[in-house]
N, C-alpha and C. Protein backbone atom coordinates (compact mmCIF):
# COMPACT_ATOMS: atom_id res chain seq x y z
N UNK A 1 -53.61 101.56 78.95
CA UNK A 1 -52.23 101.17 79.15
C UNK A 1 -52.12 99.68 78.84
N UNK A 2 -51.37 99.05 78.14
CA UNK A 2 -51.36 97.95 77.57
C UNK A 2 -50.60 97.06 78.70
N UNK A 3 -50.72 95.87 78.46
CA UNK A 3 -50.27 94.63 79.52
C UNK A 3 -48.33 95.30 80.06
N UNK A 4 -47.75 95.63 78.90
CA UNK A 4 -46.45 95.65 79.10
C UNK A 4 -45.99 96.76 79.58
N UNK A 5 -47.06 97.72 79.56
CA UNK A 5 -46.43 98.86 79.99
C UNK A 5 -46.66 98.91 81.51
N UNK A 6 -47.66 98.54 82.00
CA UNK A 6 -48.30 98.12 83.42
C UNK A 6 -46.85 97.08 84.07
N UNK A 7 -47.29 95.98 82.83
CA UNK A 7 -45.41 94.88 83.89
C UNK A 7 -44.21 96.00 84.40
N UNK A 8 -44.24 96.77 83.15
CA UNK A 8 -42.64 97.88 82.95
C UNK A 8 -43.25 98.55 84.71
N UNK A 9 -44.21 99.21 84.92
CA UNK A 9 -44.49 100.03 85.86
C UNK A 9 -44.21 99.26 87.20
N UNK A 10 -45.21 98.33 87.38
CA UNK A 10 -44.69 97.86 88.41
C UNK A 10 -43.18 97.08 88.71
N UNK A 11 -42.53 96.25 87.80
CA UNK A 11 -41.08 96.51 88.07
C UNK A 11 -40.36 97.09 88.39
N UNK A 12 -40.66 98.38 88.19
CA UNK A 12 -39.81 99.82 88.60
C UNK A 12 -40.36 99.70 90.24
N UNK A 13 -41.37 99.81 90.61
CA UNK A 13 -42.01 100.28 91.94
C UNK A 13 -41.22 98.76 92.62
N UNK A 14 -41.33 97.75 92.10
CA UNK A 14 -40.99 96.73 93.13
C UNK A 14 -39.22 96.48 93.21
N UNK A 15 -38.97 97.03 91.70
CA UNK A 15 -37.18 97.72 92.46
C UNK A 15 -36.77 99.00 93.21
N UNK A 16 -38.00 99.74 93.09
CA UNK A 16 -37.53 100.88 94.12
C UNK A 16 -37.60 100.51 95.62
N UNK A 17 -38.78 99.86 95.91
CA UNK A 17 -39.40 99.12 96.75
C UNK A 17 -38.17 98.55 97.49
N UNK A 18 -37.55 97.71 96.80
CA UNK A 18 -36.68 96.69 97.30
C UNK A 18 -35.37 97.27 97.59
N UNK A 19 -35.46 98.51 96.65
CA UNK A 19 -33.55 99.00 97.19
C UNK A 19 -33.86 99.73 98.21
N UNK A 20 -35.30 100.29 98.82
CA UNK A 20 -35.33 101.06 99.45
C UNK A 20 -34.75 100.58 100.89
N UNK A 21 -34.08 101.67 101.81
CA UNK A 21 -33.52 100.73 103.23
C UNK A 21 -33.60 102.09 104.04
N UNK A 22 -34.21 102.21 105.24
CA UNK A 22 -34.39 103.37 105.92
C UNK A 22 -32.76 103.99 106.82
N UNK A 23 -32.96 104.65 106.41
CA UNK A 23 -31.45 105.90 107.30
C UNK A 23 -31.62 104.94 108.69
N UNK A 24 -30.52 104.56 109.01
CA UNK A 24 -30.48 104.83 110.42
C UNK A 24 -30.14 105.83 111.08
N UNK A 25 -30.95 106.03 112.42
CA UNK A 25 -30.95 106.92 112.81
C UNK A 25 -30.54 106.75 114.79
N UNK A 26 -29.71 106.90 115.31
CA UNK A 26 -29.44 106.89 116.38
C UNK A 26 -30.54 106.40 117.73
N UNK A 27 -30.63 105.95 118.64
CA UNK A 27 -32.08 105.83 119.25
C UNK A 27 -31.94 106.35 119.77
N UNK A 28 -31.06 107.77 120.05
CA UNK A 28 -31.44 108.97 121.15
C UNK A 28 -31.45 110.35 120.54
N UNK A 29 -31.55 109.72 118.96
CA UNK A 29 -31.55 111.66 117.82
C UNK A 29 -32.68 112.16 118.62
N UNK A 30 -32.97 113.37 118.37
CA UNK A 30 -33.27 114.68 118.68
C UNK A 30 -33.54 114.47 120.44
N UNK A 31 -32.75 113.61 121.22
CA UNK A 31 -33.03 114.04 122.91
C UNK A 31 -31.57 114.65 123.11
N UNK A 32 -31.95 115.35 124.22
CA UNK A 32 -30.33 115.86 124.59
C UNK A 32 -29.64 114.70 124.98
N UNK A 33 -27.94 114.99 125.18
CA UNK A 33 -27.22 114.13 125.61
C UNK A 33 -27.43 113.73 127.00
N UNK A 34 -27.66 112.57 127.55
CA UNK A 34 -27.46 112.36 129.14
C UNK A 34 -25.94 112.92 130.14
N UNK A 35 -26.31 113.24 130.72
CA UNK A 35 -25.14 113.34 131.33
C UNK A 35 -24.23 112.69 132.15
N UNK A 36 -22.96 112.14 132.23
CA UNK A 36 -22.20 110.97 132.63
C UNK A 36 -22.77 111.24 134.46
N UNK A 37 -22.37 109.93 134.92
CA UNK A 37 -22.90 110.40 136.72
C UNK A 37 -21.85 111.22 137.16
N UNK A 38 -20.62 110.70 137.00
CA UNK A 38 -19.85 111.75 137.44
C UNK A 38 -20.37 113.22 137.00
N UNK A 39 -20.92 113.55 136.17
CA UNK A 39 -21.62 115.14 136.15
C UNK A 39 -22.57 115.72 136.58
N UNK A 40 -23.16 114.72 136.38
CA UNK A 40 -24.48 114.64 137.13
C UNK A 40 -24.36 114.92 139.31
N UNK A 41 -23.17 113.92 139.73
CA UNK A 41 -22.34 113.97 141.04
C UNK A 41 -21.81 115.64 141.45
N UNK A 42 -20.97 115.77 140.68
CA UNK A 42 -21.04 117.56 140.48
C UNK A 42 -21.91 118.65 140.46
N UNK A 43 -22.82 118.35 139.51
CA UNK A 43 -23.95 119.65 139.88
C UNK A 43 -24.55 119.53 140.99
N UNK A 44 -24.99 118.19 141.53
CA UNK A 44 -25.97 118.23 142.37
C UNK A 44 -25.54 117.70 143.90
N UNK A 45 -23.75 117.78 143.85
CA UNK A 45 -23.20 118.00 145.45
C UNK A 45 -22.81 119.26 145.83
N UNK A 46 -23.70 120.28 145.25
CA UNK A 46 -23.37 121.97 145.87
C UNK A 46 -24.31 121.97 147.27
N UNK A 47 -23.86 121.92 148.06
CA UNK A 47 -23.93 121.76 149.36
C UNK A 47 -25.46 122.88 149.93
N UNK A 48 -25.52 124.03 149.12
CA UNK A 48 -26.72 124.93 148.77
C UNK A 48 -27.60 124.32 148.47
N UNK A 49 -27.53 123.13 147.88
CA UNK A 49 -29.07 122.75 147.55
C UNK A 49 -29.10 121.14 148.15
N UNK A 50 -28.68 120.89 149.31
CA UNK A 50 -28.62 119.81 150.01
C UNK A 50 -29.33 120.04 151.60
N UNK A 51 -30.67 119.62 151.56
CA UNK A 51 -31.27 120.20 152.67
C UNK A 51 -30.89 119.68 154.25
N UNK A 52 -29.83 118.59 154.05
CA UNK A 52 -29.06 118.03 155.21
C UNK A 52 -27.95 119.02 155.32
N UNK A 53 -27.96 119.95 154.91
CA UNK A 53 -26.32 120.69 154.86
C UNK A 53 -26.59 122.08 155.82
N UNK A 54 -25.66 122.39 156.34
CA UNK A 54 -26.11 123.64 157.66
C UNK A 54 -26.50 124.80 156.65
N UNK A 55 -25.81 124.71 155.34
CA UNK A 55 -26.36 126.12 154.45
C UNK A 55 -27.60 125.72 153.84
N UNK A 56 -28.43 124.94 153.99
CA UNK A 56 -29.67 124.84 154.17
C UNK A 56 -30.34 125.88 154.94
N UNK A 57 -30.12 125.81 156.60
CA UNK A 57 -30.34 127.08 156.97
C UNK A 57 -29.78 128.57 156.65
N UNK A 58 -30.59 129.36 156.33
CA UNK A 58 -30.61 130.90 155.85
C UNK A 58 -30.89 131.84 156.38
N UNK A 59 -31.39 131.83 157.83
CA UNK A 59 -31.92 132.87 158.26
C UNK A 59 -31.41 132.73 159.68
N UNK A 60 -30.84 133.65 160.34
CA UNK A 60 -30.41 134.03 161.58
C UNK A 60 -31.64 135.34 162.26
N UNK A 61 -32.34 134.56 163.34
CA UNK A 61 -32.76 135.23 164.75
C UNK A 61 -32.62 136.26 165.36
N UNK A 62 -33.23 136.73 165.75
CA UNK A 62 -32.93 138.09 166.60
C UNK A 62 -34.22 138.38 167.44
N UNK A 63 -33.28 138.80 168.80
CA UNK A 63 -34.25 139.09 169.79
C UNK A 63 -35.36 140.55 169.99
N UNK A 64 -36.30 140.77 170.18
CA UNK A 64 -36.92 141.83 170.31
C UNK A 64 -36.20 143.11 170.77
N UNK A 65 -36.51 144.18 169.55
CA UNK A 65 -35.39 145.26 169.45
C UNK A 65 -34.10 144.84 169.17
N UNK A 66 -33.69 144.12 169.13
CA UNK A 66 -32.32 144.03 168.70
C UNK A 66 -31.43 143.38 167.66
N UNK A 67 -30.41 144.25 167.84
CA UNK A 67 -29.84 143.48 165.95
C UNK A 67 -28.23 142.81 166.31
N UNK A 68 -27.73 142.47 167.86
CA UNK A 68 -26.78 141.32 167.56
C UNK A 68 -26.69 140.11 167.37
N UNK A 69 -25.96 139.63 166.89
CA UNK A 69 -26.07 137.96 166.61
C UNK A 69 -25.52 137.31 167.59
N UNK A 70 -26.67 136.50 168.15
CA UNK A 70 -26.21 135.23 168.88
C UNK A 70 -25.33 134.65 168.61
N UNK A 71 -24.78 134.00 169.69
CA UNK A 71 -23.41 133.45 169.93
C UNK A 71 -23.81 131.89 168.94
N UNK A 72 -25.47 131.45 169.18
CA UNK A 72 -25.85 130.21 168.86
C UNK A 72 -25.96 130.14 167.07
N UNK A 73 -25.41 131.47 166.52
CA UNK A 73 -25.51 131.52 165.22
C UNK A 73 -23.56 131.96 164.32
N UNK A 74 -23.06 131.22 165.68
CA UNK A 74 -21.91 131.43 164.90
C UNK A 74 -21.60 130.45 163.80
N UNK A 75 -21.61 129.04 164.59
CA UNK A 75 -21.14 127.93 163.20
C UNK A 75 -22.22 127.84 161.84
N UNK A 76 -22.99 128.41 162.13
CA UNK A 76 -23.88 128.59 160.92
C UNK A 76 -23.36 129.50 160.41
N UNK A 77 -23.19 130.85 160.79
CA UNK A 77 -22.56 131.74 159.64
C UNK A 77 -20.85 130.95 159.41
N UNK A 78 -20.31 130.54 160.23
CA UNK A 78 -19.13 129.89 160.10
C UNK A 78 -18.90 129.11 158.48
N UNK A 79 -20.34 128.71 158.80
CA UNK A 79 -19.96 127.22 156.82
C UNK A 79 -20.86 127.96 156.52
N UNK A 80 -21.59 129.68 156.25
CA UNK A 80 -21.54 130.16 155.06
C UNK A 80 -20.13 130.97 154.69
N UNK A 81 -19.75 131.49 155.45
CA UNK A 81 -18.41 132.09 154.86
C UNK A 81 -17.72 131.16 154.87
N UNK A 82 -17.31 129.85 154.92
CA UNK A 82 -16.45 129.04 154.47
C UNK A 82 -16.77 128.97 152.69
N UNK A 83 -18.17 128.76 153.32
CA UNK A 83 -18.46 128.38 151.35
C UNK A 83 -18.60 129.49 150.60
N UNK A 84 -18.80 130.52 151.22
CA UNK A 84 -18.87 132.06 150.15
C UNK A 84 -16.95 132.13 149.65
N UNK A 85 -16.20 131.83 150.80
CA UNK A 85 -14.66 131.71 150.36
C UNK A 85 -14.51 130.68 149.48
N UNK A 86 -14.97 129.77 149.32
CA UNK A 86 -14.52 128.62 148.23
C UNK A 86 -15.19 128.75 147.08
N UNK A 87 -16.02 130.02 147.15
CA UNK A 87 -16.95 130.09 145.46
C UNK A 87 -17.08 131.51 145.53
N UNK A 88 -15.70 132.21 145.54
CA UNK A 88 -15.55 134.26 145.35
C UNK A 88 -16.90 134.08 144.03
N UNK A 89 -17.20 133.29 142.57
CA UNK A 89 -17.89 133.96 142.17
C UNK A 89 -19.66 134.09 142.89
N UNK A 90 -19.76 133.74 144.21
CA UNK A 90 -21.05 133.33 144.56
C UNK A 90 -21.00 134.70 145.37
N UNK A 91 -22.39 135.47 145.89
CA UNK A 91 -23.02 136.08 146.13
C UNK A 91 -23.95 136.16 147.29
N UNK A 92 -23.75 137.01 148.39
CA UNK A 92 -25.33 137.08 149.16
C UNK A 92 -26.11 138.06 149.47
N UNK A 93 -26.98 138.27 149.35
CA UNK A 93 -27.77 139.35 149.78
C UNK A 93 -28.45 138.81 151.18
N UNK A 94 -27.97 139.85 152.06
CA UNK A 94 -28.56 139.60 153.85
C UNK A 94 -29.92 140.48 153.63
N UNK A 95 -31.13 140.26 153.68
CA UNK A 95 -32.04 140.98 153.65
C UNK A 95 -32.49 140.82 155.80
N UNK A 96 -32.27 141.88 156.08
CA UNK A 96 -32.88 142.34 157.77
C UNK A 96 -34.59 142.37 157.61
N UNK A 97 -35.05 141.69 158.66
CA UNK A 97 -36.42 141.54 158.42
C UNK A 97 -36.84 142.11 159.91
N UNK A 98 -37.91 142.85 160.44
CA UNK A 98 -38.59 143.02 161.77
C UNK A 98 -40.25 142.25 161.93
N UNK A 99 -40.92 142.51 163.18
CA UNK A 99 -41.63 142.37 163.52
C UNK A 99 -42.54 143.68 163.08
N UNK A 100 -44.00 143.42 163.27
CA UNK A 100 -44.91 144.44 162.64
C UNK A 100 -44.60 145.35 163.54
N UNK A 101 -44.39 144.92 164.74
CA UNK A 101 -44.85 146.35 165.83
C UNK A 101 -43.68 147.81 165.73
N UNK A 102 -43.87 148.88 165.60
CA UNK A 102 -42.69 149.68 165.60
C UNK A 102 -43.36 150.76 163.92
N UNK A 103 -42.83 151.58 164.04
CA UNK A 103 -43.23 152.90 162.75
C UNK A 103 -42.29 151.54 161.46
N UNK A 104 -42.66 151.97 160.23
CA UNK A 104 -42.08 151.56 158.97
C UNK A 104 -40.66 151.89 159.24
N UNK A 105 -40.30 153.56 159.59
CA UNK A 105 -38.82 154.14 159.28
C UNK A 105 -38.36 153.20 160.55
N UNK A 106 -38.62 153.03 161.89
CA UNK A 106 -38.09 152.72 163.34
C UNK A 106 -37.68 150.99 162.77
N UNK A 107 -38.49 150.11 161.85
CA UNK A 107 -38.11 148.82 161.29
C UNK A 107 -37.40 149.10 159.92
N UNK A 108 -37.23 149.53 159.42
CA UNK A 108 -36.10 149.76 158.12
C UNK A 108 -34.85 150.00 159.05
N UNK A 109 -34.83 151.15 159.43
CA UNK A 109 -33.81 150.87 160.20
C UNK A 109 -33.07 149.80 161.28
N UNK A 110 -33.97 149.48 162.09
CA UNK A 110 -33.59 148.23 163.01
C UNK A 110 -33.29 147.02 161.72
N UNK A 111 -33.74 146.78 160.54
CA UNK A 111 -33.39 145.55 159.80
C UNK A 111 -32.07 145.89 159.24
N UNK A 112 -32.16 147.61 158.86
CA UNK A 112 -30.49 147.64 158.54
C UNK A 112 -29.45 146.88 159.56
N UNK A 113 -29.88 147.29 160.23
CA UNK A 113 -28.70 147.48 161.57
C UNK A 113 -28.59 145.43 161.41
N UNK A 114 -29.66 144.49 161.58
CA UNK A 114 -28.99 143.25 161.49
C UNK A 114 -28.78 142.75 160.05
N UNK A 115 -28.61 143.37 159.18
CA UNK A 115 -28.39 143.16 158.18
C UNK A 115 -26.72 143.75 157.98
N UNK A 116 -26.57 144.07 158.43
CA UNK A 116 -25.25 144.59 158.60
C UNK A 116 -24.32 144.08 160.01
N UNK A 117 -24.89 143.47 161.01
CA UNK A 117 -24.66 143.02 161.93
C UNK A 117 -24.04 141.17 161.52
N UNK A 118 -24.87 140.79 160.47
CA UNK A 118 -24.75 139.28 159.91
C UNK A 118 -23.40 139.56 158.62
N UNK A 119 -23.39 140.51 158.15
CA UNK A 119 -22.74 141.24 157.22
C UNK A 119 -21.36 141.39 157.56
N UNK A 120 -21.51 142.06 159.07
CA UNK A 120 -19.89 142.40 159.90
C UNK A 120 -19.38 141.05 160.27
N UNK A 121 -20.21 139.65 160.54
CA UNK A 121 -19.44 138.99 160.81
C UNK A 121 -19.11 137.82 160.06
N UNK A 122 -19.80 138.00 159.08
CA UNK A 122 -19.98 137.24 157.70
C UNK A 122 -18.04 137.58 157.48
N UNK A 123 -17.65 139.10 157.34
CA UNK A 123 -16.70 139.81 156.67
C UNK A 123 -15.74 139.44 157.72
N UNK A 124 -15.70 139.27 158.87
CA UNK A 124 -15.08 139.21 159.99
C UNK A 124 -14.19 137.75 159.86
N UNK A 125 -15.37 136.76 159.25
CA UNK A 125 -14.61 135.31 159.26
C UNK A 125 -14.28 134.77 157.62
N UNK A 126 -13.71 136.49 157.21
CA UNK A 126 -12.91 136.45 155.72
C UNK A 126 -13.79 136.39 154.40
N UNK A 127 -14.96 136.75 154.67
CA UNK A 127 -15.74 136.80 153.22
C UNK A 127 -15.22 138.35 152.56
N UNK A 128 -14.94 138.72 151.60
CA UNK A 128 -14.78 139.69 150.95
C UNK A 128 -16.01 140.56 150.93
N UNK A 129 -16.10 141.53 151.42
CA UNK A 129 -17.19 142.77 151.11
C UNK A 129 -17.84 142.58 149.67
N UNK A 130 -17.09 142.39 148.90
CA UNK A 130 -17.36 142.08 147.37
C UNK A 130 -18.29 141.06 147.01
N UNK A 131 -18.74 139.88 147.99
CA UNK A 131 -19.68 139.12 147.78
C UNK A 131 -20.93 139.28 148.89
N UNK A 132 -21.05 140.67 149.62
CA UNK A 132 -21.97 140.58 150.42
C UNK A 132 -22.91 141.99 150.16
N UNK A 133 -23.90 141.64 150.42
CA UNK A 133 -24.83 143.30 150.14
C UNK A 133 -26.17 143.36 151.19
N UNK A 134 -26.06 143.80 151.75
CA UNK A 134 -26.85 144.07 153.11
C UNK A 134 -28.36 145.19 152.95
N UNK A 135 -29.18 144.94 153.15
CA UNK A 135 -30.41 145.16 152.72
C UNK A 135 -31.48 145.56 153.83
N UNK A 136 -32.22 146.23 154.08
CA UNK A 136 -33.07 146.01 155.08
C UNK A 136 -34.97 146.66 154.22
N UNK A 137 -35.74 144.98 154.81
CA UNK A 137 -37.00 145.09 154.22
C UNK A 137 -38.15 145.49 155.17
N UNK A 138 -37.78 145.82 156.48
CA UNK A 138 -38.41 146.20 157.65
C UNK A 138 -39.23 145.44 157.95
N UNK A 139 -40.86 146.05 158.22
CA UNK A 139 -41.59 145.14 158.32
C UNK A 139 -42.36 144.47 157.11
N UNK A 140 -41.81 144.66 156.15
CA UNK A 140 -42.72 144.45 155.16
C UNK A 140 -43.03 142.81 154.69
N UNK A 141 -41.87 142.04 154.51
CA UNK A 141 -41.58 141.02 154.27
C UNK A 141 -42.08 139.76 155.01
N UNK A 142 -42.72 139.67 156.36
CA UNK A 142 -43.39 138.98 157.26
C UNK A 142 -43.22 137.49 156.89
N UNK A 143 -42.52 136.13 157.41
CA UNK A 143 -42.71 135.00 157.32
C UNK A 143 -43.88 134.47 157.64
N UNK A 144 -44.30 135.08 158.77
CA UNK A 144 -45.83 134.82 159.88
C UNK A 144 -46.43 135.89 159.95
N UNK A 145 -47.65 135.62 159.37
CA UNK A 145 -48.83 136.77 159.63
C UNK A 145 -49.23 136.86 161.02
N UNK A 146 -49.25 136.03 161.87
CA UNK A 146 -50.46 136.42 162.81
C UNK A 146 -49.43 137.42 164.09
N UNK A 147 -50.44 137.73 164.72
CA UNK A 147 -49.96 138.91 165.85
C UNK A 147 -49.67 138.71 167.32
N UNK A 148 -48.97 137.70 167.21
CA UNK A 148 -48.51 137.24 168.60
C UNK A 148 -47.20 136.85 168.69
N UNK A 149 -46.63 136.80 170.03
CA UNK A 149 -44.83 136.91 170.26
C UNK A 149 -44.47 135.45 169.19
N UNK A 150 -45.04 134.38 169.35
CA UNK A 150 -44.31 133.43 168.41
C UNK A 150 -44.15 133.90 166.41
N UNK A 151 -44.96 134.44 166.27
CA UNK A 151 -45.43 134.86 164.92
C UNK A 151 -43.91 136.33 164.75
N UNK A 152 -44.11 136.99 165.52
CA UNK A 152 -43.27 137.75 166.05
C UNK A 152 -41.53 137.70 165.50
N UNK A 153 -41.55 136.29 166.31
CA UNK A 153 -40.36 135.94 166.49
C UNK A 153 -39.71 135.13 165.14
N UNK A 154 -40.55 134.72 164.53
CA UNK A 154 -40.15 134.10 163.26
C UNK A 154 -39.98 135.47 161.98
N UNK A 155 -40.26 136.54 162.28
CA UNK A 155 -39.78 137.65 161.63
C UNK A 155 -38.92 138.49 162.31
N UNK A 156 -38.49 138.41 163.19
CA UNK A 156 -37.22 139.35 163.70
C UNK A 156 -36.25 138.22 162.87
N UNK A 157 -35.44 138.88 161.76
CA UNK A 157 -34.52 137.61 161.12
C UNK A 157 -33.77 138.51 160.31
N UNK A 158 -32.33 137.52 160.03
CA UNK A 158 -31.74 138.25 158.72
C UNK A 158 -31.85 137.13 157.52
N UNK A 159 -32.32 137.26 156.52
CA UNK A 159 -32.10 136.06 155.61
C UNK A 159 -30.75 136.06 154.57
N UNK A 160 -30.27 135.20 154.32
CA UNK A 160 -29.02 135.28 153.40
C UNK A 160 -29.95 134.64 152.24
N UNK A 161 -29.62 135.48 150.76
CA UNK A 161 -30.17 134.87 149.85
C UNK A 161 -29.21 134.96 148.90
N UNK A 162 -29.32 133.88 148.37
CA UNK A 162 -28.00 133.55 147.33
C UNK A 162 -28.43 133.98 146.08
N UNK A 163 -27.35 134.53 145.32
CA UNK A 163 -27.27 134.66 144.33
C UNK A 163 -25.93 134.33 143.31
């Protein structure tokens, strides 16, 4: 390749060189958009996922053999059916839970019964039937394994589970 054709070559490369200028490109291309606080304020003041909030608690008590609800579990079901009324598209499933002691059929049944007991008064303080579904898991479901009245007592329960 002779002297001039080499100059010709690199001239070309050192004008491509020089016009070259990179795209700009945004400094947040390919991340998702952030979301403003105000949106951010919204998703994450649903009162369901605020562990200072009474619907934090989910599970209502019950005494040995029995499936009415304490008087001490009214304002708790109180601000869930407030909030099941302010969000018709929200959902609960009451799952009735027992203690080991008793036949499988003798605890399916007793969990119906407070599962429907949390259910009647869920409906009582204006939740629509339409957002409630009542369930009973007998003994199967156990919070506490071991075999004594405190262990006991943390599975005689109804749980509300959202959906």
């Amino acid at each position: 390749m002779s002297k001039t054709n080499r100059f010709a070559v690199l001239a070309a490369f050192a004008l491509l060189a020089g016009c070259h200028h990179a795209a700009k490109t945004p400094e947040n291309a390919g991340m998702a958009p952030t979301p403003s606080s105000e949106a951010v304020a919204t998703v994450t003041a649903d009162d369901l996922d605020n562990p200072n909030s009474p619907l934090a608690k989910r599970s209502i008590y019950f005494d040995f053999d029995q499936y009415s609800v304490k008087p001490e579990y009214q304002s708790l079901l109180q601000a869930h059916a407030d909030y099941l009324r302010s969000h018709p598209a929200r959902h609960v499933l009451i799952q009735g839970n027992t203690d080991e002691r008793g036949t499988s059929e003798y605890n399916l049944a007793l969990g119906e019964r407070r599962s429907q007991a949390v259910m009647s008064v869920l409906e009582t303080l204006g939740v629509p039937a339409t957002q409630l579904e009542a369930v009973s898991l007998g003994k199967e479901k156990p919070v506490a394994l071991g075999h004594d009245e405190d262990s006991w007592a943390q599975n005689r329960r109804a749980d509300l589970v959202y959906r």
